[in-house]
C-alpha atoms as a PDB file:
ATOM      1  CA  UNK A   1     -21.150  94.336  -8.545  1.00  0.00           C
ATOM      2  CA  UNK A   2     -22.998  91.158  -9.398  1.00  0.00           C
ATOM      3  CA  UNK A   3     -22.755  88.299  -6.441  1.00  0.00           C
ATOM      4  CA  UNK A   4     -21.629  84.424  -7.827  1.00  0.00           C
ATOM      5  CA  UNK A   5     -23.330  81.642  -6.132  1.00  0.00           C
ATOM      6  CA  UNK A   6     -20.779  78.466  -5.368  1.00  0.00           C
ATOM      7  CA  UNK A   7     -21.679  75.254  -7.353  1.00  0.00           C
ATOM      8  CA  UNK A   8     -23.299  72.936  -5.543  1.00  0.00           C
ATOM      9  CA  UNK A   9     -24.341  69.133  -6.856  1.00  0.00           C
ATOM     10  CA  UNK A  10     -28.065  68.665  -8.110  1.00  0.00           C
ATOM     11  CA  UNK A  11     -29.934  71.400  -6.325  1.00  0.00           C
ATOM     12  CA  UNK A  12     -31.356  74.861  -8.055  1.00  0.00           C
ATOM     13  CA  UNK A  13     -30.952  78.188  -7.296  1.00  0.00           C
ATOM     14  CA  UNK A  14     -32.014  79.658  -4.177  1.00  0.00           C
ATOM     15  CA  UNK A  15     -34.131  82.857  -4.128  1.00  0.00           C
ATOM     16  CA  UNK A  16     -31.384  84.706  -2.638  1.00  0.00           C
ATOM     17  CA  UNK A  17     -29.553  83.617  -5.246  1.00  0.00           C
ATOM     18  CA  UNK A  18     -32.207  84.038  -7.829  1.00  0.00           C
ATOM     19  CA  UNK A  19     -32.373  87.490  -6.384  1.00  0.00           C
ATOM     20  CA  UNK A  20     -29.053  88.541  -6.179  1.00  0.00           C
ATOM     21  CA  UNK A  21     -29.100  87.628  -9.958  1.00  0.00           C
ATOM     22  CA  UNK A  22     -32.091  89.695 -10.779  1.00  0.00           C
ATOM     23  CA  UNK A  23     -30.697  92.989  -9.245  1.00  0.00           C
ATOM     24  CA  UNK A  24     -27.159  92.038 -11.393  1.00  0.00           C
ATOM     25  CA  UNK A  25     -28.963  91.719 -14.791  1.00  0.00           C
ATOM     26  CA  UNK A  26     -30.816  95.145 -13.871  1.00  0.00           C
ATOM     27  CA  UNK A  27     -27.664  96.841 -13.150  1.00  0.00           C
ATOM     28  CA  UNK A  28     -26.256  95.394 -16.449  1.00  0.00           C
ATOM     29  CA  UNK A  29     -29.489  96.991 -18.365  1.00  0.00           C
ATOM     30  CA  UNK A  30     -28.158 100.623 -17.293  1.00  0.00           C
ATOM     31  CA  UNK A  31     -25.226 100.294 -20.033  1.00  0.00           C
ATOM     32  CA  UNK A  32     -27.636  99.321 -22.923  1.00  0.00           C
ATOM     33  CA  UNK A  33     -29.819 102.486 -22.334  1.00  0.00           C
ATOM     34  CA  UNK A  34     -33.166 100.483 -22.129  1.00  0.00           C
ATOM     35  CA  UNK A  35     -33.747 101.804 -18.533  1.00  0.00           C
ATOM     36  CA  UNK A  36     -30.867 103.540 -17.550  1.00  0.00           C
ATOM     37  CA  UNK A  37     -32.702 105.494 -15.233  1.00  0.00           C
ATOM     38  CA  UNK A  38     -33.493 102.616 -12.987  1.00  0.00           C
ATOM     39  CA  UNK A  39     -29.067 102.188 -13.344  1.00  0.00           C
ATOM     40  CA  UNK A  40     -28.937 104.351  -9.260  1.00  0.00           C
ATOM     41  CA  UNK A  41     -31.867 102.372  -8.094  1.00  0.00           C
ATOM     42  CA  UNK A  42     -30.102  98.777  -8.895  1.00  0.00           C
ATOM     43  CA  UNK A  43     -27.160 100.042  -7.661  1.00  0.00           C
ATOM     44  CA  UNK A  44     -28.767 100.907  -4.291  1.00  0.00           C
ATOM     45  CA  UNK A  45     -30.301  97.444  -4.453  1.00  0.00           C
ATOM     46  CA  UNK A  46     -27.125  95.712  -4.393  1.00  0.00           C
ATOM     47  CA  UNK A  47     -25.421  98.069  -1.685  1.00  0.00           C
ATOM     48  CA  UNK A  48     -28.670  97.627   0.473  1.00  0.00           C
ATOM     49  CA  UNK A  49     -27.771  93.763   0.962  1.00  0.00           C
ATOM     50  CA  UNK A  50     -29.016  93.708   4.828  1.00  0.00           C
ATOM     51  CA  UNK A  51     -27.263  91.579   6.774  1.00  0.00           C
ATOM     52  CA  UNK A  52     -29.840  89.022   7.033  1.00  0.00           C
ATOM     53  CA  UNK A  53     -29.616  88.636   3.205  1.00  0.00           C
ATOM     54  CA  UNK A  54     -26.025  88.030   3.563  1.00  0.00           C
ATOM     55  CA  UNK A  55     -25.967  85.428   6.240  1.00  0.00           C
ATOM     56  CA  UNK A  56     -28.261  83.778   4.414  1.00  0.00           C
ATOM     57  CA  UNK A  57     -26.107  83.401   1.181  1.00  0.00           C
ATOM     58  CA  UNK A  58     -23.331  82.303   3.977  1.00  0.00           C
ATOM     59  CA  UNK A  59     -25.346  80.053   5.002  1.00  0.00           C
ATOM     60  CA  UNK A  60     -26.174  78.377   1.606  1.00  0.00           C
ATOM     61  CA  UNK A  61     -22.628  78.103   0.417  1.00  0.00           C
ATOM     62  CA  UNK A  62     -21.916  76.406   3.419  1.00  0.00           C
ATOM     63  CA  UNK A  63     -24.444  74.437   2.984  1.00  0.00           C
ATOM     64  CA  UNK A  64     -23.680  73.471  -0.611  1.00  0.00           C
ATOM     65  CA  UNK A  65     -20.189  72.922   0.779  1.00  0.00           C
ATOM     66  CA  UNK A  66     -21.125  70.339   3.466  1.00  0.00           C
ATOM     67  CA  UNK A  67     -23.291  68.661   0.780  1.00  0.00           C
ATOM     68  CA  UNK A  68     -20.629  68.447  -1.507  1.00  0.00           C
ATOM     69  CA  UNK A  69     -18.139  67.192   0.740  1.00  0.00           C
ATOM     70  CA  UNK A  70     -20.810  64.513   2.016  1.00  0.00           C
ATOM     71  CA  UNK A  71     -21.009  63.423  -1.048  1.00  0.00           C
ATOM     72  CA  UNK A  72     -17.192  63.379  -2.204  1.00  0.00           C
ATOM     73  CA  UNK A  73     -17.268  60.767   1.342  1.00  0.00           C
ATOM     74  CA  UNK A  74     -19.995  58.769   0.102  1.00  0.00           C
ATOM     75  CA  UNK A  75     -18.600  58.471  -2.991  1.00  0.00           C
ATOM     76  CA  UNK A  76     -14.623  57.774  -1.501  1.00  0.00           C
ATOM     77  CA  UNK A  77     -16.366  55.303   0.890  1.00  0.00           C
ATOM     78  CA  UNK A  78     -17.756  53.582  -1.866  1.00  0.00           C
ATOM     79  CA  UNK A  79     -14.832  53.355  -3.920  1.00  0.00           C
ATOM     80  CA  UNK A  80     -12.737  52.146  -0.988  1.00  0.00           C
ATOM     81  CA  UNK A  81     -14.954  49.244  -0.034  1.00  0.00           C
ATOM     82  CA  UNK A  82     -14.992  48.254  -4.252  1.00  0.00           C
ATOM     83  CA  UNK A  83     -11.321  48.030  -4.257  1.00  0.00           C
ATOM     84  CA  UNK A  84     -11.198  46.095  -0.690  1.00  0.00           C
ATOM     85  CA  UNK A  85     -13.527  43.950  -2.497  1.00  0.00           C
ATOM     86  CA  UNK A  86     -11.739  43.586  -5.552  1.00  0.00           C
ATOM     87  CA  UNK A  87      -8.426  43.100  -3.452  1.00  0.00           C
ATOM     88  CA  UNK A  88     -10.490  40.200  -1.468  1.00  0.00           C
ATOM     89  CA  UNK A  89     -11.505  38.614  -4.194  1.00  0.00           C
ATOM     90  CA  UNK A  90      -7.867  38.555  -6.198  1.00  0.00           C
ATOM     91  CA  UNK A  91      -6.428  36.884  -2.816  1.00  0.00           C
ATOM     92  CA  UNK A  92      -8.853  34.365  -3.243  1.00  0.00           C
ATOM     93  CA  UNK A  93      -8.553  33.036  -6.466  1.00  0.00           C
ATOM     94  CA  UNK A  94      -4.649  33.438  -5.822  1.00  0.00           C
ATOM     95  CA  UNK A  95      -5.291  30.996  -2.844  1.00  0.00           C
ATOM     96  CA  UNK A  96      -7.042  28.719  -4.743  1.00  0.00           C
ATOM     97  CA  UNK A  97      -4.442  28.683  -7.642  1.00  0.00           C
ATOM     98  CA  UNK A  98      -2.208  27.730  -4.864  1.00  0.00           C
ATOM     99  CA  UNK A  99      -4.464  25.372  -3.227  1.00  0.00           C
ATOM    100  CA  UNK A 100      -4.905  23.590  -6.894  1.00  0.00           C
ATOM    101  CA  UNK A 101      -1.640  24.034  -7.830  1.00  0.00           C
ATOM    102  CA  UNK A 102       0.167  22.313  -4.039  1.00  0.00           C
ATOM    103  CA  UNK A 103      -2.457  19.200  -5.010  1.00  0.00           C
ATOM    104  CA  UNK A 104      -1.111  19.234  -8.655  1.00  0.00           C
ATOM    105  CA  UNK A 105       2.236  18.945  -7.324  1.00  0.00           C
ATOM    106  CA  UNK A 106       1.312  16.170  -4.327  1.00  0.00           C
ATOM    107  CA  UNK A 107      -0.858  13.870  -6.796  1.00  0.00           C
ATOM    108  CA  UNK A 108       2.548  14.327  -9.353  1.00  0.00           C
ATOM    109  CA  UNK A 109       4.445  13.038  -6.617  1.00  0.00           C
ATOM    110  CA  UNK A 110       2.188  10.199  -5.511  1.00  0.00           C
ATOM    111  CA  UNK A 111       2.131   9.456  -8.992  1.00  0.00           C
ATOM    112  CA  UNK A 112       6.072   9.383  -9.759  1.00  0.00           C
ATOM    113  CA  UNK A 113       6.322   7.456  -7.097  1.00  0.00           C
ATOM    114  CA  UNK A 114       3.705   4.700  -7.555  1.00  0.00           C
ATOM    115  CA  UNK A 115       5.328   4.138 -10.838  1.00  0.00           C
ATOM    116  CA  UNK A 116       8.659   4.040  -9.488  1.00  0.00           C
ATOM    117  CA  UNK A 117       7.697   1.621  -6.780  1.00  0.00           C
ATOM    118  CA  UNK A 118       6.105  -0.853  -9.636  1.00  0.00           C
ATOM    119  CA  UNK A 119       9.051   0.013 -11.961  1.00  0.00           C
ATOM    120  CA  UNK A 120      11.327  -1.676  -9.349  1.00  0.00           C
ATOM    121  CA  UNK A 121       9.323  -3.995  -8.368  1.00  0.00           C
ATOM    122  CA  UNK A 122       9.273  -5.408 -12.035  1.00  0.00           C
ATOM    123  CA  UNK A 123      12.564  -4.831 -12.371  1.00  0.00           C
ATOM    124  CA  UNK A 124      13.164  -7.001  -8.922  1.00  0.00           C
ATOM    125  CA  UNK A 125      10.737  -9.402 -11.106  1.00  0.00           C
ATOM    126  CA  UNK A 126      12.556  -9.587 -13.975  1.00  0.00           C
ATOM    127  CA  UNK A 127      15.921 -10.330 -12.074  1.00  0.00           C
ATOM    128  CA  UNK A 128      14.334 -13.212 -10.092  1.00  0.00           C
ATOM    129  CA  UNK A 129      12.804 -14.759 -12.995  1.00  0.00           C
ATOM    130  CA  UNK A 130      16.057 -14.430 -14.782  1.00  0.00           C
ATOM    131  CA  UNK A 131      18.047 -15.841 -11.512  1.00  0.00           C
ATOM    132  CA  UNK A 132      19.535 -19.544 -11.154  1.00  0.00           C
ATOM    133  CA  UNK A 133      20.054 -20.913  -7.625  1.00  0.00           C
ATOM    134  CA  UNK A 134      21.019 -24.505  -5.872  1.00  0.00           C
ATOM    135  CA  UNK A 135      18.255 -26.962  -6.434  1.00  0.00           C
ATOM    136  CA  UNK A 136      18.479 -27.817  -2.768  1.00  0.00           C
ATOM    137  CA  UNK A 137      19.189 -24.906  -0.676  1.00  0.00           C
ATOM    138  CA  UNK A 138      22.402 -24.834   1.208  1.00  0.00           C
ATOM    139  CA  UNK A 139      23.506 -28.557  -0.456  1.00  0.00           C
ATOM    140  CA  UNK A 140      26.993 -29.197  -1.739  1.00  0.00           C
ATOM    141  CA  UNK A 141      27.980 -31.695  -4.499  1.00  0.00           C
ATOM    142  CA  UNK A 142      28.634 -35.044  -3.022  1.00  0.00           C
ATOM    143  CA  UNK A 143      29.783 -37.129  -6.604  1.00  0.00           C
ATOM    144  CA  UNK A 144      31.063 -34.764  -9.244  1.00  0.00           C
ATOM    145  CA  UNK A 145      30.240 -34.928 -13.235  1.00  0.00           C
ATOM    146  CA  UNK A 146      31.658 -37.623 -15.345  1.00  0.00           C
ATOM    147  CA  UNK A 147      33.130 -39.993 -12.185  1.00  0.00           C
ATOM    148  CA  UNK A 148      33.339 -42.936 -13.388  1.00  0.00           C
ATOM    149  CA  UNK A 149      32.379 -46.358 -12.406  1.00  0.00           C
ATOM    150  CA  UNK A 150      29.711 -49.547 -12.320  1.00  0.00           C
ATOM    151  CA  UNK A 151      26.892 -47.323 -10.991  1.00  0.00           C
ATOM    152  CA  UNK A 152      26.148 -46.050 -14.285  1.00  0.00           C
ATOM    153  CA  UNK A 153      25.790 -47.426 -17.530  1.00  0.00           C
ATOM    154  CA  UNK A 154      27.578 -45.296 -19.690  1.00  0.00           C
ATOM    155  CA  UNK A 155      30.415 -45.902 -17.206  1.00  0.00           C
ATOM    156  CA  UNK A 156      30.364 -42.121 -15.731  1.00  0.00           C
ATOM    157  CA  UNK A 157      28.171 -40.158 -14.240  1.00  0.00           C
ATOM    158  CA  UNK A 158      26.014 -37.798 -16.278  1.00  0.00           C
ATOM    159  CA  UNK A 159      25.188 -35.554 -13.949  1.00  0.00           C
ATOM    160  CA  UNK A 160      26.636 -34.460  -9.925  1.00  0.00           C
ATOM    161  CA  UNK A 161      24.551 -35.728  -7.460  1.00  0.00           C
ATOM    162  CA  UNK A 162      23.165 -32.670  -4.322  1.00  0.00           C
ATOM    163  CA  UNK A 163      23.398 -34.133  -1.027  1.00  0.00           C
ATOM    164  CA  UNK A 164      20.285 -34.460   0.663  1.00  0.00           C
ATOM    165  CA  UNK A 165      18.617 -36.355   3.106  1.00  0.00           C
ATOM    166  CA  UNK A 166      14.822 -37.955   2.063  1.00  0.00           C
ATOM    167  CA  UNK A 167      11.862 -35.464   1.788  1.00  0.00           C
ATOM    168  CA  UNK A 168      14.336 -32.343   1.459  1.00  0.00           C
ATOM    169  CA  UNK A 169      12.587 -29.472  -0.730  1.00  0.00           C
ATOM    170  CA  UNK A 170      13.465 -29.403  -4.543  1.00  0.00           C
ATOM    171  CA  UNK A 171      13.295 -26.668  -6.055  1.00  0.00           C
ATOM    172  CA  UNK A 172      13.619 -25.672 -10.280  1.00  0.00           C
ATOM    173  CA  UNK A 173      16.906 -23.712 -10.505  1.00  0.00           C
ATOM    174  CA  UNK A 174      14.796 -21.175 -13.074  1.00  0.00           C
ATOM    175  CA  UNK A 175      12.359 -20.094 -14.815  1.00  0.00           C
ATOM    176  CA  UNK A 176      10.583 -22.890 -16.969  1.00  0.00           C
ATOM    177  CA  UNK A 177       8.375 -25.529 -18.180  1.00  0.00           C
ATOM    178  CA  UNK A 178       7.805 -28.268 -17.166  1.00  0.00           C
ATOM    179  CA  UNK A 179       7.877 -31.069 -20.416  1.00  0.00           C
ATOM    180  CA  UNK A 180       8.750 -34.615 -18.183  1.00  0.00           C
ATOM    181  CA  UNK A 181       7.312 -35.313 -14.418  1.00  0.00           C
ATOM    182  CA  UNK A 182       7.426 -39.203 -13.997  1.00  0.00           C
ATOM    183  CA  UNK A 183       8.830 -42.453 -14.107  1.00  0.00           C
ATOM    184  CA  UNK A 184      12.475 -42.083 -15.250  1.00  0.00           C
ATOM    185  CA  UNK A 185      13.730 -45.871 -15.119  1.00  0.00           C
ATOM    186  CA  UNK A 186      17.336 -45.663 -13.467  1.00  0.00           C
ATOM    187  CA  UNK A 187      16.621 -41.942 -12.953  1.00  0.00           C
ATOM    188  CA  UNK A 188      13.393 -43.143 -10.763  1.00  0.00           C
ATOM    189  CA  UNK A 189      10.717 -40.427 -10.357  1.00  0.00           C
ATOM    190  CA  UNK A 190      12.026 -37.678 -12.124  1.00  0.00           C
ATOM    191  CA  UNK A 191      11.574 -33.886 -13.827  1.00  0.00           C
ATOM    192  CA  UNK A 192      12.730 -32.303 -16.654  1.00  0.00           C
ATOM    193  CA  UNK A 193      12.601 -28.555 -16.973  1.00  0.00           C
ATOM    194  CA  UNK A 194      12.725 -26.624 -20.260  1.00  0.00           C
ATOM    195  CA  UNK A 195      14.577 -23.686 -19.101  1.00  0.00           C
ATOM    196  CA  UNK A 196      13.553 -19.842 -20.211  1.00  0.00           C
ATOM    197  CA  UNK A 197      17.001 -19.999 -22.335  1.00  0.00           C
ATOM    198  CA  UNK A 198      16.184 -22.948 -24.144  1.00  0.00           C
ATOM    199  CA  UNK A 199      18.887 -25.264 -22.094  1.00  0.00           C
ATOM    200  CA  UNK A 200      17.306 -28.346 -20.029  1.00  0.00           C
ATOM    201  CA  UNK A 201      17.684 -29.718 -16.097  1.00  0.00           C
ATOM    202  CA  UNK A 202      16.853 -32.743 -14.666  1.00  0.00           C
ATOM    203  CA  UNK A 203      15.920 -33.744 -11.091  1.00  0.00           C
ATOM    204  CA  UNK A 204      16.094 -37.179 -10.635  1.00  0.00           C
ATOM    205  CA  UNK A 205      15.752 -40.087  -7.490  1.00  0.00           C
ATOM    206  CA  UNK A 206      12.723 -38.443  -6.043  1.00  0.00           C
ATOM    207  CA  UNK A 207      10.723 -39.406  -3.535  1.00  0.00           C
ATOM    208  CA  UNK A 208       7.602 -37.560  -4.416  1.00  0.00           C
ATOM    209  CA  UNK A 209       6.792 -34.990  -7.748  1.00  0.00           C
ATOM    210  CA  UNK A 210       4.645 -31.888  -7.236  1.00  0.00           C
ATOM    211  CA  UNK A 211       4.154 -30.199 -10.789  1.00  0.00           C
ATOM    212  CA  UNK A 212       2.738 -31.478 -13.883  1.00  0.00           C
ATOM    213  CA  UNK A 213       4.323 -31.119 -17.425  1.00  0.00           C
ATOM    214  CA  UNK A 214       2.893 -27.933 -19.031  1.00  0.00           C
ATOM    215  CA  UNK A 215       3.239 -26.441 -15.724  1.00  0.00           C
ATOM    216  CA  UNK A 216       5.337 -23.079 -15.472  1.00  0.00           C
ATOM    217  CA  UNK A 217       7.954 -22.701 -12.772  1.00  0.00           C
ATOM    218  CA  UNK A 218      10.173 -20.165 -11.476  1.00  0.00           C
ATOM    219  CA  UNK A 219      13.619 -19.806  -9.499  1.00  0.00           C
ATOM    220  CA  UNK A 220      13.047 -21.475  -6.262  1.00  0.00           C
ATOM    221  CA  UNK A 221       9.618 -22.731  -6.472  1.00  0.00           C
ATOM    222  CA  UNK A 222       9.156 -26.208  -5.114  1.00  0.00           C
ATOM    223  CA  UNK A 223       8.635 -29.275  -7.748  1.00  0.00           C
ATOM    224  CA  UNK A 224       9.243 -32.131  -5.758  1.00  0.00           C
ATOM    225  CA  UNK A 225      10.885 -33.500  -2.810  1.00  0.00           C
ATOM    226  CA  UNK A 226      14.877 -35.615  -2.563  1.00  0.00           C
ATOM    227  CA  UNK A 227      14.529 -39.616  -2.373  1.00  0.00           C
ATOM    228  CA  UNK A 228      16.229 -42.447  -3.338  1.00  0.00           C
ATOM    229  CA  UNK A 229      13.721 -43.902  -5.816  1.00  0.00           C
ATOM    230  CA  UNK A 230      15.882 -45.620  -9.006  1.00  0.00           C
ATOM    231  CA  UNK A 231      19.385 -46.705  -9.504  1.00  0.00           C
ATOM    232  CA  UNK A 232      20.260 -45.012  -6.134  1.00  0.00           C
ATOM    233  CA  UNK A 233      22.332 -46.092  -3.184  1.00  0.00           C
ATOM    234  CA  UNK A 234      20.596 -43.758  -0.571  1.00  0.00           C
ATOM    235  CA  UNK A 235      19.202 -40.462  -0.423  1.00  0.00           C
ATOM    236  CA  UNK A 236      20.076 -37.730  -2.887  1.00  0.00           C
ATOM    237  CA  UNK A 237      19.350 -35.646  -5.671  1.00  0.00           C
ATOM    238  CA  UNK A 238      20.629 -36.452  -8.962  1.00  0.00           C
ATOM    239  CA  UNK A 239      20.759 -32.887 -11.270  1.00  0.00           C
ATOM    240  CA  UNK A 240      21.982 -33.040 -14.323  1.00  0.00           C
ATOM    241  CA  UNK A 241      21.877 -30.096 -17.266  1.00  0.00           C
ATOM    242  CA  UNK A 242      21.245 -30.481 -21.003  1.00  0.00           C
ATOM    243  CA  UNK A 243      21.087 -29.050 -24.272  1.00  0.00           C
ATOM    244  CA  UNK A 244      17.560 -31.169 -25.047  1.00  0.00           C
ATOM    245  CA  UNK A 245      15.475 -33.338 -23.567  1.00  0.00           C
ATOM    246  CA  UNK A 246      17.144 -36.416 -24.503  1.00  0.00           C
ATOM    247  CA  UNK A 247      19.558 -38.770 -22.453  1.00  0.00           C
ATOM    248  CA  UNK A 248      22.846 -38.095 -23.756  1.00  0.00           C
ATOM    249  CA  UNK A 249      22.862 -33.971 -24.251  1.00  0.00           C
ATOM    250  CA  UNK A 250      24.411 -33.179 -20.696  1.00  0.00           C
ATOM    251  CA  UNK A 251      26.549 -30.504 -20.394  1.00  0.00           C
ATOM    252  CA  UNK A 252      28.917 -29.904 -16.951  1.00  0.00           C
ATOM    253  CA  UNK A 253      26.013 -29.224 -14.265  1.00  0.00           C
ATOM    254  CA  UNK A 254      28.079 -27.053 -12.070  1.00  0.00           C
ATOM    255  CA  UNK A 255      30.005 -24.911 -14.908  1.00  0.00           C
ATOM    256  CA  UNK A 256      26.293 -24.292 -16.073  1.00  0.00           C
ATOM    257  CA  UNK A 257      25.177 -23.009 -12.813  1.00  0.00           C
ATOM    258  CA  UNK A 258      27.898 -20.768 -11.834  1.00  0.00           C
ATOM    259  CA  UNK A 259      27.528 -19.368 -15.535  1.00  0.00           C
ATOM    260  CA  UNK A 260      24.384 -18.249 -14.073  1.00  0.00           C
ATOM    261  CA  UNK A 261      25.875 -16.695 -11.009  1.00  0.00           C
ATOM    262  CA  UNK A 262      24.715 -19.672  -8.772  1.00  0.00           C
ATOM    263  CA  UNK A 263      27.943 -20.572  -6.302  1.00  0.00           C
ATOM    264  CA  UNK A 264      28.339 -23.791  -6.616  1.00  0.00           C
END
C-alpha cells in the first residue's frame, strides 16, 4: 500500500515523503509488466518501514499540523483585531453624528428662541407705539369739554383742562409728529402733535417746551413741562384733541382717549 502525506501550507515534500512515494510508484510498475520482477522487492520495501522511518512521518504530520493551526491563529487573530477595528471606528463616527447632530438641535433652539424673544419684543413695540395714555400721569380732569363761560372766547371750553401743579412732566399721549412747538397766544406756549392715525392733540399753558416740530414722539415720552403761561388762571394743562391742526376741529378730548383704551 502506498502512504499519503497530510497537506500542509507552503512547504514541499519531505524525503520521507518523497520516499515513501518512490517505493508506491515502483509497486504500481509491477501491474504494467515493465519490471514486474522488482513487484516482491517494492513490496518488501514498503513492509520494511523501520520504525524510525515511521516516527519520522509522525513527526512531520504533526508538524504540518501545528503549522497549520498556527497559522489558522494568526490568521483568526488578524481578522478579530480588523473587525474590533472596524467596530471602533463605526462607534466613532456614530458618536460624532450624535455629537453634530445634539449641536444641530441646541443652535435650533438658541435660534427659535432668539427670534421668539425679538418677535415679542416687537410685538411689545408695536403695542406701545400703538398705545394712548394720560398726558400727565396719574391727573384727573379738573374743567370738562365745552363748559361754558367768560374764560374763553368762543364762550366754552375747547378742550378739558389736566390738573397739575407747575413743572409737572408732559408727556405726548402717542405716537407722532411734532408740526407746532411755540407761542400759542391764549393757548401760551404750546404743542401740537400729528398723531400716527392722522387725528391731532394739543398741550397748551406750558411752562417750558422740550421737542421741536419735525420731531417724532412716542406714548409717554416727555415734550414739555405744565405751567400757567396764556389765558390761564393758575397751573394746569390745557389738552385738547382735533381732527387738523386748526383752532376750531376739536373733538371730545376724553371720549377720544378712552377710544384708545386710556381711562380717563
Amino acid at each position: 500500500m502506498a502512504f499519503t502525506r497530510a497537506a500542509g501550507k507552503h512547504r514541499r515534500p519531505s524525503v520521507l515523503s518523497r520516499r515513501s512515494a518512490n517505493i508506491a510508484g515502483v509497486a504500481a510498475l509491477t501491474t504494467t509488466g515493465v519490471i514486474g520482477t522488482l513487484a516482491p522487492q517494492a513490496l518488501a520495501a514498503e513492509q520494511d518501514l523501520t520504525a524510525e522511518d515511521t516516527g519520522a512521518i509522525r513527526a512531520v504530520v504533526l508538524e504540518d499540523t501545528v503549522t497549520d493551526n498556527l497559522a489558522e491563529k494568526v490568521e483568526a487573530q488578524a481578522a478579530a483585531q480588523k473587525h474590533a477595528y472596524e467596530k471602533a471606528e463605526a462607534e466613532r463616527k456614530a458618536e460624532e453624528a450624535r455629537r453634530a447632530e445634539a449641536k444641530r438641535k441646541a443652535e435650533a433652539k438658541i435660534k427659535k428662541e432668539r427670534e421668539e424673544r425679538e418677535r415679542a419684543a416687537r410685538e411689545a413695540e408695536r403695542k406701545r407705539l400703538n398705545s394712548f395714555r394720560l398726558p400727565v400721569a396719574g391727573s384727573y380732569v379738573s374743567t370738562g369739554y365745552q363748559t361754558g363761560g367768560a374764560m374763553w372766547s368762543s364762550g366754552s371750553h375747547s378742550g378739558v383742562d389736566f390738573h397739575a401743579s407747575s413743572g409737572s412732566s408732559v408727556v405726548a399721549v402717542g405716537s407722532g409728529t411734532v408740526v407746532e412747538a411755540g407761542w400759542g397766544g391764549a393757548y401760551g406756549n404750546n404743542i401740537v402733535i400729528r398723531m400716527n392715525d392722522g387725528s391731532y392733540t394739543q398741550y397748551g399753558h406750558l411752562s417750558s417746551i422740550g421737542v421741536s416740530v419735525g420731531q417724532s414722539v412716542t406714548p409717554g415720552e416727555q415734550i414739555g413741562l405744565s405751567g400757567s403761561t396764556g389765558n390761564s388762571s393758575g397751573p394746569h394743562l390745557h389738552f385738547e384733541a382735533r381732527t387738523s391742526p386748526d383752532y376750531g376741529s376739536d373733538i371730545d378730548p376724553v371720549a377720544y382717549l378712552r377710544g384708545h383704551g386710556v381711562r380717563v
